[in-house]
Protein backbone atom coordinates (compact mmCIF):
# COMPACT_ATOMS: atom_id res chain seq x y z
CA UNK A 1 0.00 0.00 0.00
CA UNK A 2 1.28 3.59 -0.43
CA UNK A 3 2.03 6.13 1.75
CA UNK A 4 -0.71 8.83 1.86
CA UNK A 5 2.39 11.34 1.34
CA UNK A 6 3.06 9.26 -1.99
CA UNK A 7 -0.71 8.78 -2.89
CA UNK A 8 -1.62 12.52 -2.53
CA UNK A 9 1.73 13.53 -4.22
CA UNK A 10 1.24 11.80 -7.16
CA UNK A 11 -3.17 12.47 -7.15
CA UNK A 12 -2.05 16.19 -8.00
CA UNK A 13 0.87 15.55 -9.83
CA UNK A 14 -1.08 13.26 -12.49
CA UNK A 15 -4.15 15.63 -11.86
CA UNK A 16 -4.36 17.31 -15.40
CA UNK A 17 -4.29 13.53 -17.50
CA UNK A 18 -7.21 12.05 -15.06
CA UNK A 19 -9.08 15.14 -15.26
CA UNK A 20 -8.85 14.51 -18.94
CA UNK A 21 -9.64 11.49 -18.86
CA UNK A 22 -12.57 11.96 -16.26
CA UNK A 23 -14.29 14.55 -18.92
CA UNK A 24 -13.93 11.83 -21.86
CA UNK A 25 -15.47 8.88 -19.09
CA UNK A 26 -18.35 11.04 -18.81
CA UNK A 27 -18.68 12.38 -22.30
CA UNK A 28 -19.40 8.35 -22.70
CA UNK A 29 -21.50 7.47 -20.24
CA UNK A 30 -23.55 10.92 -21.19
CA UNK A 31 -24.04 9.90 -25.35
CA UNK A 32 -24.14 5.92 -23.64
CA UNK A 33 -27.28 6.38 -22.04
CA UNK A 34 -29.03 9.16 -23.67
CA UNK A 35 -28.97 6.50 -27.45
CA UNK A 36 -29.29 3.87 -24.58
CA UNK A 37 -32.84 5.40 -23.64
CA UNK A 38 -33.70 5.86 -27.68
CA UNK A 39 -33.30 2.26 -28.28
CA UNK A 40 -34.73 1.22 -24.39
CA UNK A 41 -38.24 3.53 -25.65
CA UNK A 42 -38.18 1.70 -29.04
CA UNK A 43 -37.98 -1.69 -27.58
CA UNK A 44 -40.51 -0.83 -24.28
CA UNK A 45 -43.03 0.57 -27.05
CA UNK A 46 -42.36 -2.95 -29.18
CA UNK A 47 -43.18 -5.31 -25.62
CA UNK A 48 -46.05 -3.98 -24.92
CA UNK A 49 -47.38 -3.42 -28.72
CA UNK A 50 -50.30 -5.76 -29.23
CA UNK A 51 -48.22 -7.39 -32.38
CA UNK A 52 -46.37 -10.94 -31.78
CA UNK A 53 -43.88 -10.51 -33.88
CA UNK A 54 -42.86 -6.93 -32.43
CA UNK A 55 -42.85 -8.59 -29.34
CA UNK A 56 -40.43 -11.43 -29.92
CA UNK A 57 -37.96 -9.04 -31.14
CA UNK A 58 -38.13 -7.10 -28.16
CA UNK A 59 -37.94 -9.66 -25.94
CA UNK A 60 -34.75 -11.54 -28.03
CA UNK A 61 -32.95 -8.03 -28.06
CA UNK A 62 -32.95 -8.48 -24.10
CA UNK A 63 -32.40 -11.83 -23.72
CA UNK A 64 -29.45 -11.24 -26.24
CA UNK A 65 -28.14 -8.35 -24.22
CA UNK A 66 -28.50 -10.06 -20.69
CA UNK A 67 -27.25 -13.48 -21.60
CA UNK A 68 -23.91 -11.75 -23.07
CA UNK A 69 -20.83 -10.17 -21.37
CA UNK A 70 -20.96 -6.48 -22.03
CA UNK A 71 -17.13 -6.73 -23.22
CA UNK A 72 -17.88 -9.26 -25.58
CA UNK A 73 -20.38 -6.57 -26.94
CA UNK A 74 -17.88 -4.36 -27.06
CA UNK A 75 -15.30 -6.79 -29.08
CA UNK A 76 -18.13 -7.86 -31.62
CA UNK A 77 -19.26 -4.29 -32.62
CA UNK A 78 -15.82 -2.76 -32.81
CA UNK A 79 -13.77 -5.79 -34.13
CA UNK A 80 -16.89 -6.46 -36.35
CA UNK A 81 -17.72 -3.54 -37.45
CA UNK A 82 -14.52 -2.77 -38.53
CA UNK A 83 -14.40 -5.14 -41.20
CA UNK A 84 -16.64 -3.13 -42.98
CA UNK A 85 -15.77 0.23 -41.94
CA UNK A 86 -13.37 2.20 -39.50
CA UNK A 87 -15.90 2.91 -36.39
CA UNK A 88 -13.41 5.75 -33.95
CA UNK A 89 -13.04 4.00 -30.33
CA UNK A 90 -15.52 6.63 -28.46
CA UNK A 91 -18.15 5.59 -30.86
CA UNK A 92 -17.49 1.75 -30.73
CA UNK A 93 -17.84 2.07 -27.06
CA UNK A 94 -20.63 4.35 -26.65
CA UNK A 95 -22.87 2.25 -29.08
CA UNK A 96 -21.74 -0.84 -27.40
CA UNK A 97 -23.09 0.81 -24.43
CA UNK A 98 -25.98 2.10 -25.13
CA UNK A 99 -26.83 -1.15 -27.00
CA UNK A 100 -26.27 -2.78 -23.44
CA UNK A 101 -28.22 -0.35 -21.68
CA UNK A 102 -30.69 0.01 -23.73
CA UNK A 103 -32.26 -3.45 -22.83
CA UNK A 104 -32.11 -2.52 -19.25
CA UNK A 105 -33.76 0.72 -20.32
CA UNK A 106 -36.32 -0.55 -21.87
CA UNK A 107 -37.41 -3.26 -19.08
CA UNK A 108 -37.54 0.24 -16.92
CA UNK A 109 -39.74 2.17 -19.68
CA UNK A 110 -42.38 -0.74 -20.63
CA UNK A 111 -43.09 -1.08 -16.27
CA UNK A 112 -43.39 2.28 -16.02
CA UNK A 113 -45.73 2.82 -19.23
CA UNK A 114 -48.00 -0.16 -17.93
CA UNK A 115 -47.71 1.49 -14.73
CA UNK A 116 -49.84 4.00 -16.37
CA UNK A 117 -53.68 3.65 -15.35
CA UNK A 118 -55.48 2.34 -18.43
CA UNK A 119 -57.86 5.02 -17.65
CA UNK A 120 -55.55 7.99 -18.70
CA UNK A 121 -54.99 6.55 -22.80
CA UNK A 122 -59.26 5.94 -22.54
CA UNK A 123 -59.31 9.40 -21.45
CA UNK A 124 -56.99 10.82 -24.32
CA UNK A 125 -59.21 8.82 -26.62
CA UNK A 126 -62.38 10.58 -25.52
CA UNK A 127 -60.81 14.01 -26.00
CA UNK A 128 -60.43 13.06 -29.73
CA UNK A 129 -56.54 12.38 -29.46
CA UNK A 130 -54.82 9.39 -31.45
CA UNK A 131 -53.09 6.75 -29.47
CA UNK A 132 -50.00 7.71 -30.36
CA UNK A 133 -50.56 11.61 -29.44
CA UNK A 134 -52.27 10.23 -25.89
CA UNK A 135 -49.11 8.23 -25.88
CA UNK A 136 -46.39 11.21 -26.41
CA UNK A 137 -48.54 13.90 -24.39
CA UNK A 138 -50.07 11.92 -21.23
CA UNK A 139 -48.37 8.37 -21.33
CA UNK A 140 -44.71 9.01 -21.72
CA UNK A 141 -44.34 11.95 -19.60
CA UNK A 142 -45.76 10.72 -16.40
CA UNK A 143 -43.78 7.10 -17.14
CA UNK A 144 -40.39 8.89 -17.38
CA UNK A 145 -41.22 10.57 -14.42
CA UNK A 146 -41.76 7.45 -12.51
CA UNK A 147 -38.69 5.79 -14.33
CA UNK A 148 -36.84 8.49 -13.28
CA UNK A 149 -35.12 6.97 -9.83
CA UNK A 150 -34.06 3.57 -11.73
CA UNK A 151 -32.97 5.45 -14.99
CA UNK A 152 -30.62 7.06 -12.55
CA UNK A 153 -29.17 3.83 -11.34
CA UNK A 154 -28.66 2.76 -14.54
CA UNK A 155 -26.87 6.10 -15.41
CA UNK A 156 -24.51 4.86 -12.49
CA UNK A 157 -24.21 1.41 -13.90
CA UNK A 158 -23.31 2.53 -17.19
CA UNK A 159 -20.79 4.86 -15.79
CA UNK A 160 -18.93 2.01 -14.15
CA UNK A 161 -19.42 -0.44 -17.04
CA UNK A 162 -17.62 2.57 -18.92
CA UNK A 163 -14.58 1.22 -17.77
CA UNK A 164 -14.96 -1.65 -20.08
CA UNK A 165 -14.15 0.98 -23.11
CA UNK A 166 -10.39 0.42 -21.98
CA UNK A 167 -9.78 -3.03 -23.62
CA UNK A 168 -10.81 -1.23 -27.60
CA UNK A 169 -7.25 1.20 -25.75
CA UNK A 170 -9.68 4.22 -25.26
CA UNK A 171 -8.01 6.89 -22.86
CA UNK A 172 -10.86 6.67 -20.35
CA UNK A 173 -9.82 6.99 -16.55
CA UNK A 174 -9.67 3.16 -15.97
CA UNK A 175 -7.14 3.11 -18.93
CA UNK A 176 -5.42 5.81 -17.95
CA UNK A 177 -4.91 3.78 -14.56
CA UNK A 178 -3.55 0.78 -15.61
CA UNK A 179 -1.00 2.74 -18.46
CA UNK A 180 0.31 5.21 -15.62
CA UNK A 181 0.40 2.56 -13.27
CA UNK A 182 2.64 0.15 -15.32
CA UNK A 183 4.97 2.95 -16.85
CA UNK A 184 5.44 3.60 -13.02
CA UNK A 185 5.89 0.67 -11.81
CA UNK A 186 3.15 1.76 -9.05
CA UNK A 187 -0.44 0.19 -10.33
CA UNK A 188 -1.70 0.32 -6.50
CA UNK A 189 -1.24 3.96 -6.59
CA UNK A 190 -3.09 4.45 -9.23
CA UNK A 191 -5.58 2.49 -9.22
CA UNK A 192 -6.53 3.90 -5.63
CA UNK A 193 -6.73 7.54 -7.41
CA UNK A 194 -9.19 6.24 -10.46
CA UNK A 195 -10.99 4.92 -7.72
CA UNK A 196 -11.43 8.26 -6.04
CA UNK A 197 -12.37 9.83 -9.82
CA UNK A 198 -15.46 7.19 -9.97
CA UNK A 199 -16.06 8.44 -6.16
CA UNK A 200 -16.56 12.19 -7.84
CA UNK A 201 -18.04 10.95 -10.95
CA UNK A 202 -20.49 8.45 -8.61
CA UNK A 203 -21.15 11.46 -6.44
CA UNK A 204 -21.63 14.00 -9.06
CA UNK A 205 -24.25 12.21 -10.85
CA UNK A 206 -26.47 11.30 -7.83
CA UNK A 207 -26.24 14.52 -6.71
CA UNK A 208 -28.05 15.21 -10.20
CA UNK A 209 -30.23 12.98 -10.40
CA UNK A 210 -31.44 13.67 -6.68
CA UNK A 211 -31.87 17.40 -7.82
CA UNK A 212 -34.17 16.29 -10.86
CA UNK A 213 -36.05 14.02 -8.29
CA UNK A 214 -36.88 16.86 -5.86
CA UNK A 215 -37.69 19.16 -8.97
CA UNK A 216 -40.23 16.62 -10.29
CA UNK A 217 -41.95 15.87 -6.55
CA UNK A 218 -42.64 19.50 -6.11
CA UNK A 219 -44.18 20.41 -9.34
CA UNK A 220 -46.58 17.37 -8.66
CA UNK A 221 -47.47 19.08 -5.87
């Protein structure tokens, strides 16, 4: 273990490439999530669509998603899409992501749309709206509302899976880490300081999400 003299010597001397690297982690888990909840609303509005075959392709999508390791994800779309065109590392990662999370995303979307009294799309329809515009203007908003908490988990999650993005040699913190840490002979060191980056990042982002809780309970009021 190192000294704390040692560990907070070299957390400010190595300050400006983590910080760096801490911007480009959460740059990823930011364009991650917010295609992750695109494809997650796609997939919730497929499951509960009255059409089998919609349906089944939902429901493989997730079973795909959960039944594979999120790295082998990674591997397939960048070493496989590669093969037919160059695909930069941010993007490899971030669609790998949001691929991932997506079928989490959309398991949190379709319970909180059927959480939805029946009631309120009857209502829409009496007021001379389509589905789809009872859907868009009643539906959705109060179900991202509710999804809100969990959606903010998951923005965690994905943070942490982010990490992953290192093996495709993307400069994210956890890469950062291990390079510093070898060149320097010192990978305890470092990886005790990328640990305290997640801390922030962690921290950071439920502080956020706690804001946009309180923000939503009061205008319900």
């Amino acid at each position: 273990m190192p000294s704390f003299s040692h560990f907070f010597d070299t957390l400010f001397s190595s300050s400006d490439v983590f910080i760096r690297a801490m911007l480009l982690t959460l740059e990823l888990t930011v364009v991650s999530i917010l295609v992750g909840i695109v494809i997650g609303l796609l997939f919730a509005l497929l499951k509960i669509s009255n059409i089998k075959i919609l349906t089944w392709i939902s429901d493989t999508y997730v079973f795909l998603v959960r039944g594979t390791p999120l790295i082998v994800q990674i591997f397939i779309l960048y070493f496989g899409i590669s093969n037919l065109f160059l695909l930069p590392d941010f993007w490899a990662a971030s669609l790998a992501l949001a691929f991932h999370n997506g079928a989490y995303i959309s398991e949190i979307l379709r319970g909180t749309i059927q959480s939805i009294d029946k009631g309120q799309m009857e209502a829409g329809r009496s007021l001379g709206m389509s589905n789809s515009l009872t859907l868009r203007r009643i539906i959705l908003p109060q179900a991202f509302r509710r999804a809100l908490p969990p959606l903010g988990n998951q923005f965690i999650i994905g943070l942490k899976d982010s990490s992953l993005a290192a093996f495709i040699s993307m400069n994210e913190l956890f890469n950062v880490a291990t390079t510093l840490g070898s060149n320097n002979f010192d990978e305890m060191t470092y990886l005790l300081i990328v640990a305290v980056y997640y801390l922030i990042l962690v921290a950071f982002l439920t502080i956020i999400v706690n804001l946009f809780e309180k923000k939503l309970s009061i205008s319900d009021r």
